[in-house]
Protein backbone atom coordinates (compact mmCIF):
# COMPACT_ATOMS: atom_id res chain seq x y z
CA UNK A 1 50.84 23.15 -4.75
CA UNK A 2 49.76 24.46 -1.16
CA UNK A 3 49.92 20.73 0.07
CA UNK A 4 53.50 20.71 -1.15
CA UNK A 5 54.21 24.09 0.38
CA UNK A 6 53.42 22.93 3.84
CA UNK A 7 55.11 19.61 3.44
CA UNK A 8 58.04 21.52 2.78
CA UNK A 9 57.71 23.89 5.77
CA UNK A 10 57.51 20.13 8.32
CA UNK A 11 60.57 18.86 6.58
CA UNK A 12 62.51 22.17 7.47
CA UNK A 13 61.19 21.61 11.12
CA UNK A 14 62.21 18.04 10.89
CA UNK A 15 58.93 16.27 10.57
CA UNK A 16 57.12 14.76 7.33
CA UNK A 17 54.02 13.15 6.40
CA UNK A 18 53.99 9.23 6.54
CA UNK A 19 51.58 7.99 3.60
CA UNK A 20 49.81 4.69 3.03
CA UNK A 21 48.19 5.13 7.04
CA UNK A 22 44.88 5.23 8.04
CA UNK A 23 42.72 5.90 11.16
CA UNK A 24 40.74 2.87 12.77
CA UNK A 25 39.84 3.74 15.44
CA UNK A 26 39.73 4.70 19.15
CA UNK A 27 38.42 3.35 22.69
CA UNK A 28 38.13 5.22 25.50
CA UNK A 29 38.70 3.97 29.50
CA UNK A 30 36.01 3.79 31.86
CA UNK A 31 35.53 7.23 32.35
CA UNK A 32 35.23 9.29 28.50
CA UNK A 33 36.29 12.61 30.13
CA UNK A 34 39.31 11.60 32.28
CA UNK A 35 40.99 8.09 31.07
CA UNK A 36 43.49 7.82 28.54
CA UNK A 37 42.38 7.05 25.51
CA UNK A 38 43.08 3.90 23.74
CA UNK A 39 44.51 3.97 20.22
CA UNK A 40 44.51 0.97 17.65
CA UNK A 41 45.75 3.15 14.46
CA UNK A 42 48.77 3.81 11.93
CA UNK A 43 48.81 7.36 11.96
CA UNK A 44 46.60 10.02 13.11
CA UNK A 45 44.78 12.76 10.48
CA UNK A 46 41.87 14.69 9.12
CA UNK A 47 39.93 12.39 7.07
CA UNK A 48 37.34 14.41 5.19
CA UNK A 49 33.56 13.90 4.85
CA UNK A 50 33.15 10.84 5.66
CA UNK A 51 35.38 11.13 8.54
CA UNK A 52 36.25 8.23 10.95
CA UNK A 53 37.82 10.31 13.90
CA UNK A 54 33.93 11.95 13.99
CA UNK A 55 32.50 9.02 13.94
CA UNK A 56 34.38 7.53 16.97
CA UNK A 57 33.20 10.79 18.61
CA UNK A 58 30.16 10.29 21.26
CA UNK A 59 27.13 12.31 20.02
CA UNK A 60 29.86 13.95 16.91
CA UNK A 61 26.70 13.22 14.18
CA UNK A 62 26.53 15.14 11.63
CA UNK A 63 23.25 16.73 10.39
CA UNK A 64 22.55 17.77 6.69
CA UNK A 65 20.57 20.04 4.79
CA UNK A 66 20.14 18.63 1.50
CA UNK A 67 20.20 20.94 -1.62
CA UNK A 68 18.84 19.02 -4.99
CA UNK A 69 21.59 20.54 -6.78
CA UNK A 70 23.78 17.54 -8.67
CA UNK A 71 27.17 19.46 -10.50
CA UNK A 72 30.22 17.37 -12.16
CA UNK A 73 34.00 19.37 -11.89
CA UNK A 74 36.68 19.01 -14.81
CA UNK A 75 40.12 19.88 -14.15
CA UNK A 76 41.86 20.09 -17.82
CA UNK A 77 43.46 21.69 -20.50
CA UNK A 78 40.29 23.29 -22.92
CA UNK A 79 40.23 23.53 -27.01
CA UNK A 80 37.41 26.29 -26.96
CA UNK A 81 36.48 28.97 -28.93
CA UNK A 82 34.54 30.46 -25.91
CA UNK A 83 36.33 34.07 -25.31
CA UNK A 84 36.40 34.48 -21.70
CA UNK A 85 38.20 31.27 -21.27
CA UNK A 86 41.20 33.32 -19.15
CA UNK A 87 38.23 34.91 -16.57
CA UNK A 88 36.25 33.16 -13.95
CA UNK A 89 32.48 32.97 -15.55
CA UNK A 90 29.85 31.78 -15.02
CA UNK A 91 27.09 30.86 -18.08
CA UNK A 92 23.26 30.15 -17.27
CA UNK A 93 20.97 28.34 -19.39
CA UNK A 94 17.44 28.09 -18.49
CA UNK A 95 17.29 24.57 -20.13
CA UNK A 96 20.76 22.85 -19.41
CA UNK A 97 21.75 24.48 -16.07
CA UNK A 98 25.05 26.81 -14.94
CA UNK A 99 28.66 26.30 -16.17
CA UNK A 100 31.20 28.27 -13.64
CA UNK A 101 34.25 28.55 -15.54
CA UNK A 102 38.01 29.37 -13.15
CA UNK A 103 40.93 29.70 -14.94
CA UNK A 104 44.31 27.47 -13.26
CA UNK A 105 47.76 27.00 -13.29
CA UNK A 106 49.48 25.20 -16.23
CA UNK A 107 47.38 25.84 -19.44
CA UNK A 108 43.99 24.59 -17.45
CA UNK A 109 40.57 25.24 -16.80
CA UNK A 110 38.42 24.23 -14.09
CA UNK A 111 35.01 24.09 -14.82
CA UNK A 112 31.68 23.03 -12.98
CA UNK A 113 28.66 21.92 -14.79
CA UNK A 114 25.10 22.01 -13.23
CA UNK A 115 23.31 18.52 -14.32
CA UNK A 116 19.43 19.01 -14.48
CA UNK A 117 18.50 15.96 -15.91
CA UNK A 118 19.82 13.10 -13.48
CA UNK A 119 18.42 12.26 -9.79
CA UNK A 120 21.87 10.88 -9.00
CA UNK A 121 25.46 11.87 -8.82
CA UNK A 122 26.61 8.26 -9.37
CA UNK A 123 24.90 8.36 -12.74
CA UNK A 124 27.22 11.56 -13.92
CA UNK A 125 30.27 9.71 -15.81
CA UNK A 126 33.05 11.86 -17.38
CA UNK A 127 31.63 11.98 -21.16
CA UNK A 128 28.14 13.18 -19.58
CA UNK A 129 29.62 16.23 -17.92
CA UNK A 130 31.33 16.91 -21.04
CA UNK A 131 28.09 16.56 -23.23
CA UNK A 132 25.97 18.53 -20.29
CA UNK A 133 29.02 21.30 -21.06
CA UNK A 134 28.76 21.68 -24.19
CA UNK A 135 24.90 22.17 -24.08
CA UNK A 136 25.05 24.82 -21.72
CA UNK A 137 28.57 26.92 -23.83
CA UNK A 138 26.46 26.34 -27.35
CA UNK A 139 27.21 27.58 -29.83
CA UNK A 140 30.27 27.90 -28.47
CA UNK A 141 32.73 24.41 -29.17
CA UNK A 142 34.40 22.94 -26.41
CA UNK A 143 36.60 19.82 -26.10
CA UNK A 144 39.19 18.70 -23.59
CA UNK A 145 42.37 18.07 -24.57
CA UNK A 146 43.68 16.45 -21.53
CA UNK A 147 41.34 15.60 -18.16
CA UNK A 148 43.80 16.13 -14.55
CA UNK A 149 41.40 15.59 -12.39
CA UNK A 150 37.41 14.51 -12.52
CA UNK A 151 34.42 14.43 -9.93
CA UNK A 152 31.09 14.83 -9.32
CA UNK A 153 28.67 15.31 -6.20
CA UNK A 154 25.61 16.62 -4.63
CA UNK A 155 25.65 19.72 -3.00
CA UNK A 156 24.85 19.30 0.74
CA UNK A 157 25.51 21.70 3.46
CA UNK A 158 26.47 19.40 6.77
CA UNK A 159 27.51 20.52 10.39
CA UNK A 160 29.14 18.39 12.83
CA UNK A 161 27.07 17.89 16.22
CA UNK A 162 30.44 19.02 17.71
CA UNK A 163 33.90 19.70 17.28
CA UNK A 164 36.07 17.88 20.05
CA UNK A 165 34.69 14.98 22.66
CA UNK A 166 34.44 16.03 26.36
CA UNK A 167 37.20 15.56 27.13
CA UNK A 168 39.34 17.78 24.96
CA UNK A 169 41.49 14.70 23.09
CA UNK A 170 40.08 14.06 20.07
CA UNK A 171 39.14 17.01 17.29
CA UNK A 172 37.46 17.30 13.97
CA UNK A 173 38.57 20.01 11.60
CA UNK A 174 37.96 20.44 7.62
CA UNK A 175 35.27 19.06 5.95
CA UNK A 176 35.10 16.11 8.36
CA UNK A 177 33.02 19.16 10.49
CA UNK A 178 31.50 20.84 7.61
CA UNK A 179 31.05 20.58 4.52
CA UNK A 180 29.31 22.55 1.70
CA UNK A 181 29.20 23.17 -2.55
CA UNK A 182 33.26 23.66 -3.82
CA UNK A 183 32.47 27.10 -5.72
CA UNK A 184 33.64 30.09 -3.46
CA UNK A 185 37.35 28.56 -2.07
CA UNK A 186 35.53 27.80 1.03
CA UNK A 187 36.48 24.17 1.67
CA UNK A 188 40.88 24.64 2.11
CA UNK A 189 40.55 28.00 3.39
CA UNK A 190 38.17 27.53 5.79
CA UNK A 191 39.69 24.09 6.83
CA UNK A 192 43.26 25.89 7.57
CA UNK A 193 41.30 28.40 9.65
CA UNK A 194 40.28 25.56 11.35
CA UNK A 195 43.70 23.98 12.11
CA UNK A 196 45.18 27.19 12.64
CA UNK A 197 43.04 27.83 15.30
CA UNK A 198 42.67 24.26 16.68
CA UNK A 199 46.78 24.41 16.48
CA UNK A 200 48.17 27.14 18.46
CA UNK A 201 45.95 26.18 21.57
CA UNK A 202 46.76 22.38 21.36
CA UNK A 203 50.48 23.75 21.37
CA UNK A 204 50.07 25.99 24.42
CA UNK A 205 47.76 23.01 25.87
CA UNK A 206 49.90 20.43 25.42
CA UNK A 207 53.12 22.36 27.02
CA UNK A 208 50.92 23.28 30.10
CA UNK A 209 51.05 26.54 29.44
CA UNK A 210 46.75 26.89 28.85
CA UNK A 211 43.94 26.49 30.63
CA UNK A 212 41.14 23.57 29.56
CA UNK A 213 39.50 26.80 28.61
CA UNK A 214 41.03 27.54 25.50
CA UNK A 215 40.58 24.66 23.99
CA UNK A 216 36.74 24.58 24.89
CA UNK A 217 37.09 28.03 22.79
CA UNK A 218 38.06 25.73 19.69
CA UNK A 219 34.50 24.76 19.34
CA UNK A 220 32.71 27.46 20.29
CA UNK A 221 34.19 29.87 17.85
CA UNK A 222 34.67 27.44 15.07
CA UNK A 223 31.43 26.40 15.41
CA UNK A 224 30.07 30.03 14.60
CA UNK A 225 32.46 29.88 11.39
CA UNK A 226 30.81 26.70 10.03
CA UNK A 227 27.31 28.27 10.22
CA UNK A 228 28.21 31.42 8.97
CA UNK A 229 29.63 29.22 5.89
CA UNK A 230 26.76 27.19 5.15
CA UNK A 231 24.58 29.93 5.27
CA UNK A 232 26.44 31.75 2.71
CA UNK A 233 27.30 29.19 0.64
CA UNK A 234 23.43 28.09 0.73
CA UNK A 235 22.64 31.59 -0.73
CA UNK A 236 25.56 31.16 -3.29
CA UNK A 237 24.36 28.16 -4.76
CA UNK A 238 21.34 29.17 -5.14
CA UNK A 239 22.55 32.44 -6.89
CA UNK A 240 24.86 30.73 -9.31
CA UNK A 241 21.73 28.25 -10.14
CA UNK A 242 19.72 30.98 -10.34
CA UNK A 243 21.41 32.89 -13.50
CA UNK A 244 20.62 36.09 -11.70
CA UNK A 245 24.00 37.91 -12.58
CA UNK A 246 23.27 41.27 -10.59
CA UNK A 247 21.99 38.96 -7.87
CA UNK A 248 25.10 37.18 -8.28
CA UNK A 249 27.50 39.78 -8.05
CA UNK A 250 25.43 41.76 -5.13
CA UNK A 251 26.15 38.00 -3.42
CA UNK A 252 29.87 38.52 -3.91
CA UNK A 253 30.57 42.07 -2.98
CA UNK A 254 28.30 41.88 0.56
CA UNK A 255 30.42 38.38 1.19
CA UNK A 256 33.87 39.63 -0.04
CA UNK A 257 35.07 39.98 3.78
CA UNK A 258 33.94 36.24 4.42
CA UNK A 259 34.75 34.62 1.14
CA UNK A 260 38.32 36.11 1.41
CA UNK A 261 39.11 35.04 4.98
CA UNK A 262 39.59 38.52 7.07
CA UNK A 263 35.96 39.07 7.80
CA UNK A 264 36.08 35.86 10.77
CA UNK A 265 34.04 37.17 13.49
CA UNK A 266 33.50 34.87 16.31
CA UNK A 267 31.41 35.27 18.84
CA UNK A 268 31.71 36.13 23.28
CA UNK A 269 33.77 33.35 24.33
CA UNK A 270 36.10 32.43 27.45
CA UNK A 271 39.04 34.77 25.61
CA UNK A 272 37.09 37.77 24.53
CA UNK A 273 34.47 37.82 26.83
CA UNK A 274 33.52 41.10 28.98
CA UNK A 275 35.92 43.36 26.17
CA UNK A 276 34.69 46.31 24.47
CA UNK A 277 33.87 44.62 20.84
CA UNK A 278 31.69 47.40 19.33
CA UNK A 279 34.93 50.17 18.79
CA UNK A 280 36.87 49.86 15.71
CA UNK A 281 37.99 47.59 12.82
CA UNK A 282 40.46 46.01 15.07
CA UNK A 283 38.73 44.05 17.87
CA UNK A 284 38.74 41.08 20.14
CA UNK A 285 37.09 38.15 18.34
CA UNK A 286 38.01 39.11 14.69
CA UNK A 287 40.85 38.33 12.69
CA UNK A 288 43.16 41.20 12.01
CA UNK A 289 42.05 43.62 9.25
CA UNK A 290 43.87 44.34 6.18
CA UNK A 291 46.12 47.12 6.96
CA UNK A 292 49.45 49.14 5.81
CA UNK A 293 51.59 50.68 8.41
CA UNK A 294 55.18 52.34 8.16
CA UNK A 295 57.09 50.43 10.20
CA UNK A 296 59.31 52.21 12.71
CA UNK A 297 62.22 50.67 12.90
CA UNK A 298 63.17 51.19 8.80
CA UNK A 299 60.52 53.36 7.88
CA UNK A 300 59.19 51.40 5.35
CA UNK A 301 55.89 50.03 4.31
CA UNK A 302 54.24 47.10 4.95
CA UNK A 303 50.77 44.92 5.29
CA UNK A 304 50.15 43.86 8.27
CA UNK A 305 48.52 40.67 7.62
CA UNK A 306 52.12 40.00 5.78
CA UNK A 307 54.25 41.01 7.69
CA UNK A 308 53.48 39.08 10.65
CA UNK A 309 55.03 35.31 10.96
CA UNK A 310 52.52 32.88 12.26
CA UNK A 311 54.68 30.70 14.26
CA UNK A 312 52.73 30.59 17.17
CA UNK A 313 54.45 33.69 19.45
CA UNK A 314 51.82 36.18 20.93
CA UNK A 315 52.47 39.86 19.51
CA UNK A 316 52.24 43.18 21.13
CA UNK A 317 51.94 46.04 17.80
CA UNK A 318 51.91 49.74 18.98
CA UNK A 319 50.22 51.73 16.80
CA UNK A 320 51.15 55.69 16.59
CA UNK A 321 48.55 57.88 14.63
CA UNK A 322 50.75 60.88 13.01
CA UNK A 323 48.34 63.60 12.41
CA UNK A 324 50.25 65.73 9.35
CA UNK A 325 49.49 69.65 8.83
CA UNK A 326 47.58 70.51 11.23
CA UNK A 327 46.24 74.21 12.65
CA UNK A 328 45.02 75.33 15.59
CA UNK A 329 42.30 77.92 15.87
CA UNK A 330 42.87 80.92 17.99
């Protein structure tokens, strides 16, 4: 549905998404940091974990941190007599593992199931997760009547070396820089962070209009991002393994900022650096926080973090505290 969404959005700009393309690869010239490169490919893209583009990257390795977690994912529609089908839960049993339940669109049910008794995700076939499910929601009955969409994996938490090559032509974004466990909503949201940011400099770059600078900022804050996610999503894991619920929860509420994308907070770089970043909610290096205002112009209410188009334009908001009722002592 979001994929759709933003295919729509290029074909009302006149541009679309040619499919059936993939990466290969590319050389550079004599010199990596000033020769054009050259391109043997179909079409250019992200392209995930295993990503090529990183791989073509000088010194773009990416290191791991292995978790001994193995989980299978079911996409379908559920014949269950479980009650909190409609809520995102999560069940923990000390002998069969975790089962985090998330209600979706169209009649479905996504649910992960923690496998305990396999070394290997390539062992975890589709009627295994279902069996390892139905351990872990006893006594409760649950059967599938219709699968979407299937998986399974390990959960590893992986970093990119670095972002972008030296010299500023070729980027990583997504899960081809980081990747981590699917549970919190981390992997698209963080991954259009990502592009967002990577996207309004390489537009300003590429129309002359930006220093080298700014896109040396890609990394640098992006960078920050991808730790702060691995480290929290480390900690989540665990927590949701765990069966801890108040541990759980605690998990949630001190992440809520993070998890829900308005708590980015990147660190001094070439745009912030030398401002004032200690005043405030609203400061250099953090995305804008969740605010209503009364707009001037009608008078009416609005959020800010809706009310602004991102189509790439820089903003200047004014922002006039009215101070209602009051009194002055003599």
């Amino acid at each position: 549905m979001v994929e759709g969404t933003l295919i729509d959005d290029l074909r009302d700009s006149g541009s679309s998404v040619s499919r059936s393309h993939h990466f290969t690869r590319f050389d550079y010239g004599s010199n990596e940091t000033s020769d054009p490169l050259e391109l043997s490919f179909s079409i250019e893209g992200c392209d995930g974990a295993r990503s090529l583009v990183r791989q073509q990257i000088p010194n773009t390795h990416a290191t791991a941190r292995p978790h001994e977690s193995y989980w299978g994912v079911l996409d379908g529609e559920l014949d269950t007599d479980f009650p909190d089908i409609w809520s995102k839960t999560i069940v923990f049993s000390e002998e069969y593992g975790s089962v985090l339940i998330i209600p979706r669109e169209r009649n479905m049910t996504r649910i992960y199931i923690e496998i305990k008794s396999t070394s290997s995700a390539k062992d975890l076939d589709q009627e295994f997760v279902m069996g390892q499910a139905r351990l872990i929601l006893a006594p409760y009955r649950v059967e599938w009547r219709s699968v979407e969409w299937f998986g399974n994996y390990q959960v590893t938490q992986r970093i990119a070396a670095r972002f972008s090559d030296m010299g500023l032509r070729a980027f990583i974004a997504g899960d081809a820089s980081h990747t981590h466990s699917p549970k919190a909503a981390q992997g698209m949201n963080t991954s259009m962070h990502d592009s967002w940011n990577l996207g309004w400099k390489m537009n300003l770059a590429i129309r002359g209009l930006a220093k080298p600078a700014l896109l040396e900022s890609y990394e640098v804050e992006r960078m920050k991002i991808a730790h702060d996610l691995i480290n929290f999503d480390f900690e989540h894991a665990n927590e949701i393994a765990g069966g801890d619920i108040a541990r759980l929860a605690e998990n949630f509420r001190i992440n809520t900022r993070f998890i829900s994308g308005v708590g980015v907070e990147y660190a001094e770089s070439i745009i912030n650096t030398g401002h004032d970043q200690a005043r405030g909610d609203a400061k250099p290096g953090c995305t804008l926080p969740p605010s209503k205002v009364t707009r001037y112009i009608d008078a009416n209410p609005v959020d800010l973090q809706l009310d602004i188009p991102m189509q790439g334009q820089f903003r200047v908001f004014v922002i006039t505290l009215i101070a209602e009722n009051l009194s002055r002592s003599a």
